[in-house]
C-alpha atoms as a PDB file:
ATOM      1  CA  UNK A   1       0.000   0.000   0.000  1.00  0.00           C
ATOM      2  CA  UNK A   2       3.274   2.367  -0.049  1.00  0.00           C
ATOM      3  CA  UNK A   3       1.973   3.676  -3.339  1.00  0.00           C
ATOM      4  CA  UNK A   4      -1.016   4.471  -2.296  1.00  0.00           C
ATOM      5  CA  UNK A   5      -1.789   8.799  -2.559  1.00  0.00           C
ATOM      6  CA  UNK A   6      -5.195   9.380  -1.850  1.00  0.00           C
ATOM      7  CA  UNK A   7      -8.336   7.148  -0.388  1.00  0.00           C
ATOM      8  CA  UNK A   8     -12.010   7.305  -2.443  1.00  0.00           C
ATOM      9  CA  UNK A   9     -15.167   6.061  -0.828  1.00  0.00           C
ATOM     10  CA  UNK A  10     -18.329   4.805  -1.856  1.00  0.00           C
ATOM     11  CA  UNK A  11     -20.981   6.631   0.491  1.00  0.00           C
ATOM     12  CA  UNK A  12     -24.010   4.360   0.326  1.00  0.00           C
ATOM     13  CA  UNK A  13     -23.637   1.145   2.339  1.00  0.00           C
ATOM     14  CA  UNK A  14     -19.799   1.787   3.053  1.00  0.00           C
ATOM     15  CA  UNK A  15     -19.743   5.197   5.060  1.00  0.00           C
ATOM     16  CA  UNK A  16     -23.976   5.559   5.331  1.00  0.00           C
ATOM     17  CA  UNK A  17     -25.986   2.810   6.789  1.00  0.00           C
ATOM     18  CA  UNK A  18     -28.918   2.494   4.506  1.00  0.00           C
ATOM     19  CA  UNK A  19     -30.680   0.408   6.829  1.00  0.00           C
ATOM     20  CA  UNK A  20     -30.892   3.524   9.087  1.00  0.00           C
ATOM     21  CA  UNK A  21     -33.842   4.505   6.599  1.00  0.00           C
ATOM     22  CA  UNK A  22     -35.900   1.628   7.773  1.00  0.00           C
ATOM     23  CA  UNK A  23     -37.390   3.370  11.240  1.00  0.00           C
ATOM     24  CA  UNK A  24     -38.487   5.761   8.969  1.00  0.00           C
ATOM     25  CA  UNK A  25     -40.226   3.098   7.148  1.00  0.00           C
ATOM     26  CA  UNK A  26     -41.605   1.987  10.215  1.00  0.00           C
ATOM     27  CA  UNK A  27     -43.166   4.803  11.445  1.00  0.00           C
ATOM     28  CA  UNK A  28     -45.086   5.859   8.029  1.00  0.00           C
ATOM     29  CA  UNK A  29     -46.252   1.963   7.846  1.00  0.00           C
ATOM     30  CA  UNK A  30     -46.034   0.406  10.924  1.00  0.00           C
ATOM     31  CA  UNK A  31     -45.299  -3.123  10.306  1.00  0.00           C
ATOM     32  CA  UNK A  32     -43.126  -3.099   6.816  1.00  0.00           C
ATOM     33  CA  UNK A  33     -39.669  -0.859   7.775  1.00  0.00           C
ATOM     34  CA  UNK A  34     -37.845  -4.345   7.389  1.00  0.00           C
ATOM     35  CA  UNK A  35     -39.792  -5.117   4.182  1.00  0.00           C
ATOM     36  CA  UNK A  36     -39.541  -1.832   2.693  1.00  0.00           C
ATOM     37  CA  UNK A  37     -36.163  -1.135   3.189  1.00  0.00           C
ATOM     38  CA  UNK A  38     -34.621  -4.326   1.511  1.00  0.00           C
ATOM     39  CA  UNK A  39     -36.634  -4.280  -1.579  1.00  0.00           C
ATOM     40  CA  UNK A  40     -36.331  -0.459  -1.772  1.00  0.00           C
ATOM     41  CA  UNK A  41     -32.597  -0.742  -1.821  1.00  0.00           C
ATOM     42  CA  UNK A  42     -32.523  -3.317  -4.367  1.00  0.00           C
ATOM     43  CA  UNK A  43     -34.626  -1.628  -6.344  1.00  0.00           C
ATOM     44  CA  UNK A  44     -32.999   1.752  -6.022  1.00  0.00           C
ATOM     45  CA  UNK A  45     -29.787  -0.152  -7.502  1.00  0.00           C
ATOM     46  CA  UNK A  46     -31.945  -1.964 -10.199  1.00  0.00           C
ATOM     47  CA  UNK A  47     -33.101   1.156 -11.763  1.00  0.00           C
ATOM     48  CA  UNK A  48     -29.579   2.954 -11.803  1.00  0.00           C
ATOM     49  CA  UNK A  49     -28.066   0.241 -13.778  1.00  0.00           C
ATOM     50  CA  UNK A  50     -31.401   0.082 -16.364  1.00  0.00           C
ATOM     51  CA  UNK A  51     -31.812   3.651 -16.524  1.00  0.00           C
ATOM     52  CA  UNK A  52     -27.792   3.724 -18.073  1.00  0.00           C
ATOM     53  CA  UNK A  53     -28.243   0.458 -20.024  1.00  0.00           C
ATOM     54  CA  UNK A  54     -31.174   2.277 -21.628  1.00  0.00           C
ATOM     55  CA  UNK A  55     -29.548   5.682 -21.603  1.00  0.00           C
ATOM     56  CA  UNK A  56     -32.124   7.003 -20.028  1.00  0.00           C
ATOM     57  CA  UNK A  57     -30.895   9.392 -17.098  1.00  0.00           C
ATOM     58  CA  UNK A  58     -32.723  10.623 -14.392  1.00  0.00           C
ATOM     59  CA  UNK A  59     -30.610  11.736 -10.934  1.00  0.00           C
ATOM     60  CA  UNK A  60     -30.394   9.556  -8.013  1.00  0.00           C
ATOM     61  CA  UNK A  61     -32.849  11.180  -6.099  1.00  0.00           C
ATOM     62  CA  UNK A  62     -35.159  10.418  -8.614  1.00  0.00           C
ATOM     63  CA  UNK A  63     -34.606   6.768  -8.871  1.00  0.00           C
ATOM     64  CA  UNK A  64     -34.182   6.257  -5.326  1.00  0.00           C
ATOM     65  CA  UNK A  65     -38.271   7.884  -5.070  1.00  0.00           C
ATOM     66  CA  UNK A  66     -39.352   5.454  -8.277  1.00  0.00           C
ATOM     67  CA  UNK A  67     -37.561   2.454  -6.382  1.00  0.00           C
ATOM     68  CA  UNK A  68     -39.715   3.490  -3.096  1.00  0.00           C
ATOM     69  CA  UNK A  69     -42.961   3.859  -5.085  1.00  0.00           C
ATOM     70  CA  UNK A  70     -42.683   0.780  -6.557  1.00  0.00           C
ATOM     71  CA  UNK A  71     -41.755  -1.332  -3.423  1.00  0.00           C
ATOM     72  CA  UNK A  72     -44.454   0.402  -1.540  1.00  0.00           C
ATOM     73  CA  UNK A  73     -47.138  -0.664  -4.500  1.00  0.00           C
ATOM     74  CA  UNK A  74     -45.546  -3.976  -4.440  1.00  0.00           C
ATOM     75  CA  UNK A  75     -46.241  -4.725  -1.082  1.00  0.00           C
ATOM     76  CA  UNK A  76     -49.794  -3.654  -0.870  1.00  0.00           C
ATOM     77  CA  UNK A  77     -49.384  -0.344  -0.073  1.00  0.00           C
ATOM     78  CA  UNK A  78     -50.569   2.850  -1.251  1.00  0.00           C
ATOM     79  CA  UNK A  79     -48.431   5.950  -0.402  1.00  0.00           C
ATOM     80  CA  UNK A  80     -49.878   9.378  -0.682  1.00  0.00           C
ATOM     81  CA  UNK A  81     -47.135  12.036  -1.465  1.00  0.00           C
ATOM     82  CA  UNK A  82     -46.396  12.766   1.811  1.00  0.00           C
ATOM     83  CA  UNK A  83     -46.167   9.531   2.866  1.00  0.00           C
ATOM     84  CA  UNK A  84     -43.366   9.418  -0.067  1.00  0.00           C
ATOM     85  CA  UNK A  85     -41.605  12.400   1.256  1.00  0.00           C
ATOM     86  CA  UNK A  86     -41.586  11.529   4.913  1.00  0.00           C
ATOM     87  CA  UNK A  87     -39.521   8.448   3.855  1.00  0.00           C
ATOM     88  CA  UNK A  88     -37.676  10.115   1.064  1.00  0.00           C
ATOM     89  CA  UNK A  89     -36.546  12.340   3.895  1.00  0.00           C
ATOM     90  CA  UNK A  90     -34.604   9.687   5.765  1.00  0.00           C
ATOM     91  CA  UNK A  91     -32.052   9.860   2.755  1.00  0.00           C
ATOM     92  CA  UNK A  92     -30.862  13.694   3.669  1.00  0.00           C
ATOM     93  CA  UNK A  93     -30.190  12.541   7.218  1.00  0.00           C
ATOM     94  CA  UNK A  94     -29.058   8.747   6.467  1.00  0.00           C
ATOM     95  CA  UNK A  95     -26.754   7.970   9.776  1.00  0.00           C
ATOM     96  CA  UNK A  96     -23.333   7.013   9.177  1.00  0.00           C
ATOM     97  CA  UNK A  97     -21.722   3.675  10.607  1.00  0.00           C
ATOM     98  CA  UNK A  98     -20.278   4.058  14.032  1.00  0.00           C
ATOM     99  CA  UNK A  99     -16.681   3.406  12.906  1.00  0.00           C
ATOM    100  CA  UNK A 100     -17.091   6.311   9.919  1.00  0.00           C
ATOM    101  CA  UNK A 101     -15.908   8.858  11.446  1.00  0.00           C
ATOM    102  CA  UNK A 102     -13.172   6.941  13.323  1.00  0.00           C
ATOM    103  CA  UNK A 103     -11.429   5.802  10.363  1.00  0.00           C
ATOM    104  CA  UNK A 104     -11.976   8.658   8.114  1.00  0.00           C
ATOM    105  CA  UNK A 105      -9.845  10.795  11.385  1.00  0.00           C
ATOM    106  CA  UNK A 106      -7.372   8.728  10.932  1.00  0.00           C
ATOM    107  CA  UNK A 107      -6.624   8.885   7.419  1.00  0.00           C
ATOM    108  CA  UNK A 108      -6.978  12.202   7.403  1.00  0.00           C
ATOM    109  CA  UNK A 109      -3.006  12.714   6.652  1.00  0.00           C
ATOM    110  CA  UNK A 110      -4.295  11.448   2.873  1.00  0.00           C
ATOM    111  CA  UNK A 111      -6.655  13.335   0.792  1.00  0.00           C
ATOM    112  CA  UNK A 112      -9.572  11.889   1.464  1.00  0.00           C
ATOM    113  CA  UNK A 113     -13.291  11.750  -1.317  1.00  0.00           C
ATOM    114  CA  UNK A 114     -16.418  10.291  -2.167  1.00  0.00           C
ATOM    115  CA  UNK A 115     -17.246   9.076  -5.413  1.00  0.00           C
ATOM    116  CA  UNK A 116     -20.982   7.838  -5.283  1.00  0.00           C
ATOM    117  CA  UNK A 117     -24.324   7.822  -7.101  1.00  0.00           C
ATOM    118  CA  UNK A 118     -26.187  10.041  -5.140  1.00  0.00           C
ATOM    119  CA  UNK A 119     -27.112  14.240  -6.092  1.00  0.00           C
ATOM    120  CA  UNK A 120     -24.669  16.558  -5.023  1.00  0.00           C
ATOM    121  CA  UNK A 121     -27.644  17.937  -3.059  1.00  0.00           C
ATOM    122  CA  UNK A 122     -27.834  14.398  -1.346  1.00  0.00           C
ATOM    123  CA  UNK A 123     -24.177  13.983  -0.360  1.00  0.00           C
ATOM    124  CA  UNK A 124     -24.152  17.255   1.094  1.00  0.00           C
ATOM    125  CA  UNK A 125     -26.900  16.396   3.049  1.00  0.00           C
ATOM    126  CA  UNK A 126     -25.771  13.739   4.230  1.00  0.00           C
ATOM    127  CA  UNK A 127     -21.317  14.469   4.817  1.00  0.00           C
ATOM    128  CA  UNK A 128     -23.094  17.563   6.875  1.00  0.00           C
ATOM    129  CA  UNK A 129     -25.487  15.674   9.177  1.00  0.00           C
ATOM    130  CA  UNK A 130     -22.730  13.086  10.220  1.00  0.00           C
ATOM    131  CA  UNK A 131     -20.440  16.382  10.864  1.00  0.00           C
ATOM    132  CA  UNK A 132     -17.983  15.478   8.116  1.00  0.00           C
ATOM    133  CA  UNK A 133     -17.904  18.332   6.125  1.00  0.00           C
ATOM    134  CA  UNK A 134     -13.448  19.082   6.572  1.00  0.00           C
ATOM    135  CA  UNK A 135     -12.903  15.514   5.914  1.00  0.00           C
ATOM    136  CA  UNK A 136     -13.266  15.237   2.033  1.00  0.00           C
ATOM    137  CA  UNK A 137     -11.203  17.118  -0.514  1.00  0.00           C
ATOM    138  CA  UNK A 138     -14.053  16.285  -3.016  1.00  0.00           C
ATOM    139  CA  UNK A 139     -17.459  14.944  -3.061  1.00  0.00           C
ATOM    140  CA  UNK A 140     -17.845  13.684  -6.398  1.00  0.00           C
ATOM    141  CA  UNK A 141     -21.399  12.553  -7.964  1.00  0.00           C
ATOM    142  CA  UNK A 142     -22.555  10.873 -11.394  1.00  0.00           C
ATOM    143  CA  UNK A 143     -24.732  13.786 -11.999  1.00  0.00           C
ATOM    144  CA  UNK A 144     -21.492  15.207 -13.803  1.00  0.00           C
ATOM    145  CA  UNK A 145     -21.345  12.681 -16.406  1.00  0.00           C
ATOM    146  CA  UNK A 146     -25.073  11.252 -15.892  1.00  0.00           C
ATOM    147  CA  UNK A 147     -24.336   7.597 -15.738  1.00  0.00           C
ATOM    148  CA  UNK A 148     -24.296   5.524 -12.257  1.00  0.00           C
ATOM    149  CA  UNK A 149     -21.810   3.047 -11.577  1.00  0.00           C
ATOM    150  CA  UNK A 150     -20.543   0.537 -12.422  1.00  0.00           C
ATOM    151  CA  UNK A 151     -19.669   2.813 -15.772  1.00  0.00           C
ATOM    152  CA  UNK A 152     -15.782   3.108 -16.168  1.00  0.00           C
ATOM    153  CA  UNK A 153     -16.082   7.206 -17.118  1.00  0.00           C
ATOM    154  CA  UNK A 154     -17.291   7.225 -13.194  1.00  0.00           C
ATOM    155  CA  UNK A 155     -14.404   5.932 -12.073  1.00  0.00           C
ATOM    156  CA  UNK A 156     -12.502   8.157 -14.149  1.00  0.00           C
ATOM    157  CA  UNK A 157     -14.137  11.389 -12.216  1.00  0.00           C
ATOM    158  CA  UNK A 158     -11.705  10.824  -9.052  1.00  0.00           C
ATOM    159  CA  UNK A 159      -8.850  10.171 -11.264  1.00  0.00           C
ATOM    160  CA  UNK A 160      -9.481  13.462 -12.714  1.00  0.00           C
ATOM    161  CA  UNK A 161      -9.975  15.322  -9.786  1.00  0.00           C
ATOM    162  CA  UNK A 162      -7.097  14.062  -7.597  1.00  0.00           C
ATOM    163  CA  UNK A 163      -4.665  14.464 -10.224  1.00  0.00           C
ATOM    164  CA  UNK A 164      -3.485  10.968  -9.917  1.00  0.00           C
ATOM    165  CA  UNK A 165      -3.369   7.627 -11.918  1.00  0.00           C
ATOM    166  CA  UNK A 166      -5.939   4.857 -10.776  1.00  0.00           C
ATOM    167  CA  UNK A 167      -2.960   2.606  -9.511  1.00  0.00           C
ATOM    168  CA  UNK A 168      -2.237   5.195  -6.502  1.00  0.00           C
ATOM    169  CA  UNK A 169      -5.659   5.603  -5.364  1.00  0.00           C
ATOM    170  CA  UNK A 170      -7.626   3.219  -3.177  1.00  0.00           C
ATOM    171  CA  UNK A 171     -11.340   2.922  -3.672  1.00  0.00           C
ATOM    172  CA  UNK A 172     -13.128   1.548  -0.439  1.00  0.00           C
ATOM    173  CA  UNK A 173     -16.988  -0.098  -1.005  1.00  0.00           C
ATOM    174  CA  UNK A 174     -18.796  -2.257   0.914  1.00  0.00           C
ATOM    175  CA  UNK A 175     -20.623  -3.069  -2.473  1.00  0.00           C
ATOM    176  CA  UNK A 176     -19.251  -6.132  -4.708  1.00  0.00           C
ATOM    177  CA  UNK A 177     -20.342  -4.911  -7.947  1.00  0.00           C
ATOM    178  CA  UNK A 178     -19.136  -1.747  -7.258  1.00  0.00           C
ATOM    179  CA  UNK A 179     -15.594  -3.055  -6.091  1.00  0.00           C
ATOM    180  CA  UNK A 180     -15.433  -5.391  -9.638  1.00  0.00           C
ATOM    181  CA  UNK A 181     -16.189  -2.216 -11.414  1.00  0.00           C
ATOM    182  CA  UNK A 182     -13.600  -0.027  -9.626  1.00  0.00           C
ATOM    183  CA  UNK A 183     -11.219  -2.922 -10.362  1.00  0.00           C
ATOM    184  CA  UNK A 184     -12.052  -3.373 -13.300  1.00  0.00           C
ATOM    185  CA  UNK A 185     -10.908   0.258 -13.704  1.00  0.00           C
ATOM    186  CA  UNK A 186      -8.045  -0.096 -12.392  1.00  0.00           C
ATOM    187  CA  UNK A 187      -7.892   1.142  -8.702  1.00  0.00           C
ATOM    188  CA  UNK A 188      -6.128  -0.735  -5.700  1.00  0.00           C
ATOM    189  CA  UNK A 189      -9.572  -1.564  -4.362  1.00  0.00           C
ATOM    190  CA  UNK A 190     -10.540  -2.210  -0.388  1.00  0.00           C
ATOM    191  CA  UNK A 191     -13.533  -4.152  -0.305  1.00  0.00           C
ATOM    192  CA  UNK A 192     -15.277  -3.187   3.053  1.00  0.00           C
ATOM    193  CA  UNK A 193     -17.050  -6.774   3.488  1.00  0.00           C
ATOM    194  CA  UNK A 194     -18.999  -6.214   6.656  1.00  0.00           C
ATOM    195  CA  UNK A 195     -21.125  -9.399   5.984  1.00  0.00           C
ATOM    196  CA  UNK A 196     -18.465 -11.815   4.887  1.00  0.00           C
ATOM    197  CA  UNK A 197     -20.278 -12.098   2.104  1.00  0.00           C
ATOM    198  CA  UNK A 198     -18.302 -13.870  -1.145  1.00  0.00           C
ATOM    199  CA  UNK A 199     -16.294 -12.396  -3.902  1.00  0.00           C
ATOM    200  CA  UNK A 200     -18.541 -11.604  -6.786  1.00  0.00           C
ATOM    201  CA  UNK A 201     -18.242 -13.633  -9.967  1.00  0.00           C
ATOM    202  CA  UNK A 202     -17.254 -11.257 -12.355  1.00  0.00           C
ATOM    203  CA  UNK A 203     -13.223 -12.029 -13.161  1.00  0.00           C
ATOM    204  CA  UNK A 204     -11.753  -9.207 -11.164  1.00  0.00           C
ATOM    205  CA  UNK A 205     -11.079  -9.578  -7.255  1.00  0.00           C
ATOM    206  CA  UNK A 206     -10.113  -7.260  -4.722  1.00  0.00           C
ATOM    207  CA  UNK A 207      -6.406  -6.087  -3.545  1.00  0.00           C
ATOM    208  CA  UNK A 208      -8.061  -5.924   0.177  1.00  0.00           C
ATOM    209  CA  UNK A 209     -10.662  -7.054   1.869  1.00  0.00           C
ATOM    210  CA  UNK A 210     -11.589  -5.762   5.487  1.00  0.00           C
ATOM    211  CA  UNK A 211     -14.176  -6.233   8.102  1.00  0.00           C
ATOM    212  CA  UNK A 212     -13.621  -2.250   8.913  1.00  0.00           C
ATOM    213  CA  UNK A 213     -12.961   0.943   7.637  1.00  0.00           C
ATOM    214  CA  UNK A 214     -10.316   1.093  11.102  1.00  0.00           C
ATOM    215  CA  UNK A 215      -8.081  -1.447   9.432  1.00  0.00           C
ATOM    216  CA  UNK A 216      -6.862   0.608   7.161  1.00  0.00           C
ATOM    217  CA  UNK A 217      -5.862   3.449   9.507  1.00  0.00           C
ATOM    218  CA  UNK A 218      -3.405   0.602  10.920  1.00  0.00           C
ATOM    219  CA  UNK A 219      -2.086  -0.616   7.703  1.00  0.00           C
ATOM    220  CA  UNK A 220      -1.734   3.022   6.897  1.00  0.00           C
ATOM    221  CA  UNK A 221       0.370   3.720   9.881  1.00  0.00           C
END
């Protein structure tokens, strides 16, 4: 890791917990938080990936509110529009992961960004509600190039912005496809596996895997 010049992280599901959204969920229909929040997810991931297969961009706040209509209407439910935003809500104040702001501390000798799918507006949101706002030399979003990950051009975006060659920045995700992609790419890539979940099957593995975003303040030091 000596080469290493910079750190870039994924924000949703490696710094934010987007299961924080689900006592949201719970509140507006008692009952379904745990039901709503899975399928929402996957479905909020589902329609980035067809919307840029189809070239057919809309921003990530947009998807993530199609993803949450449809999961409600799959489930039975019928959501007014303020039952939407109530919800929709939870995604400007998502709650980091109790070791976030640990780790990110103790990297801070390296220029730290995110790279991530969300709206500028969203990762604003969301670095100033966990308090992170001097952390991050750049919060970069797809709505610069309007494609979502796993695309290589967003990839390209830190490389860009850092000034450095994908070989001397590590990208940290908890998310597999998004780790094959950022390989793919060719970034030293820390997969942040908190569910020891296995390597996805897609000819490209990861230079690191860790439990924690804390291990790589000690292999750092």
């Amino acid at each position: 890791m000596s080469r290493l010049k910079a750190f870039v992280f994924d924000a949703y599901g490696t710094l934010f917990d987007v299961r924080s959204v689900q006592s949201r969920c719970e509140e507006v229909f008692p009952g379904y938080g745990a039901a709503i929040t899975t399928m929402w997810r996957t479905k909020q991931l589902e329609y980035s990936w067809l919307r840029s297969l189809m070239n057919r961009y809309a921003d990530f706040w947009q998807v993530t509110e199609d993803g949450l209509r449809y999961t409600c209407l799959a489930l039975g439910l019928e959501p007014d529009q303020t039952a939407l935003e109530r919800i929709m809500e939870s995604y400007l104040s998502i709650a980091p992961y109790p070791d976030t702001g640990q780790a990110l501390q103790a990297l801070a000798p390296y220029p730290l960004a995110i790279l991530s799918n969300g709206t500028p507006s969203m990762l604003e949101a969301a670095v100033r509600n966990a308090g992170l706002e001097a952390v991050f030399s750049a919060v970069l979003s797809v709505d610069e190039i309007q494609i979502y990950k796993p695309h290589p051009s967003v990839y390209g975006l830190a490389t860009a912005k850092l000034n450095l060659p994908p070989e001397e920045i590590a990208f940290v995700s908890s998310n597999g496809w998004d780790v094959a992609g950022a390989k793919a790419f060719g970034f030293y890539v820390c997969w942040l596996n908190r569910t020891n979940a296995p390597v996805e099957e897609l000819d490209v593995r990861p230079d690191l895997i860790i439990a924690s975003p804390l291990e790589l303040a000690k292999l750092t030091s």
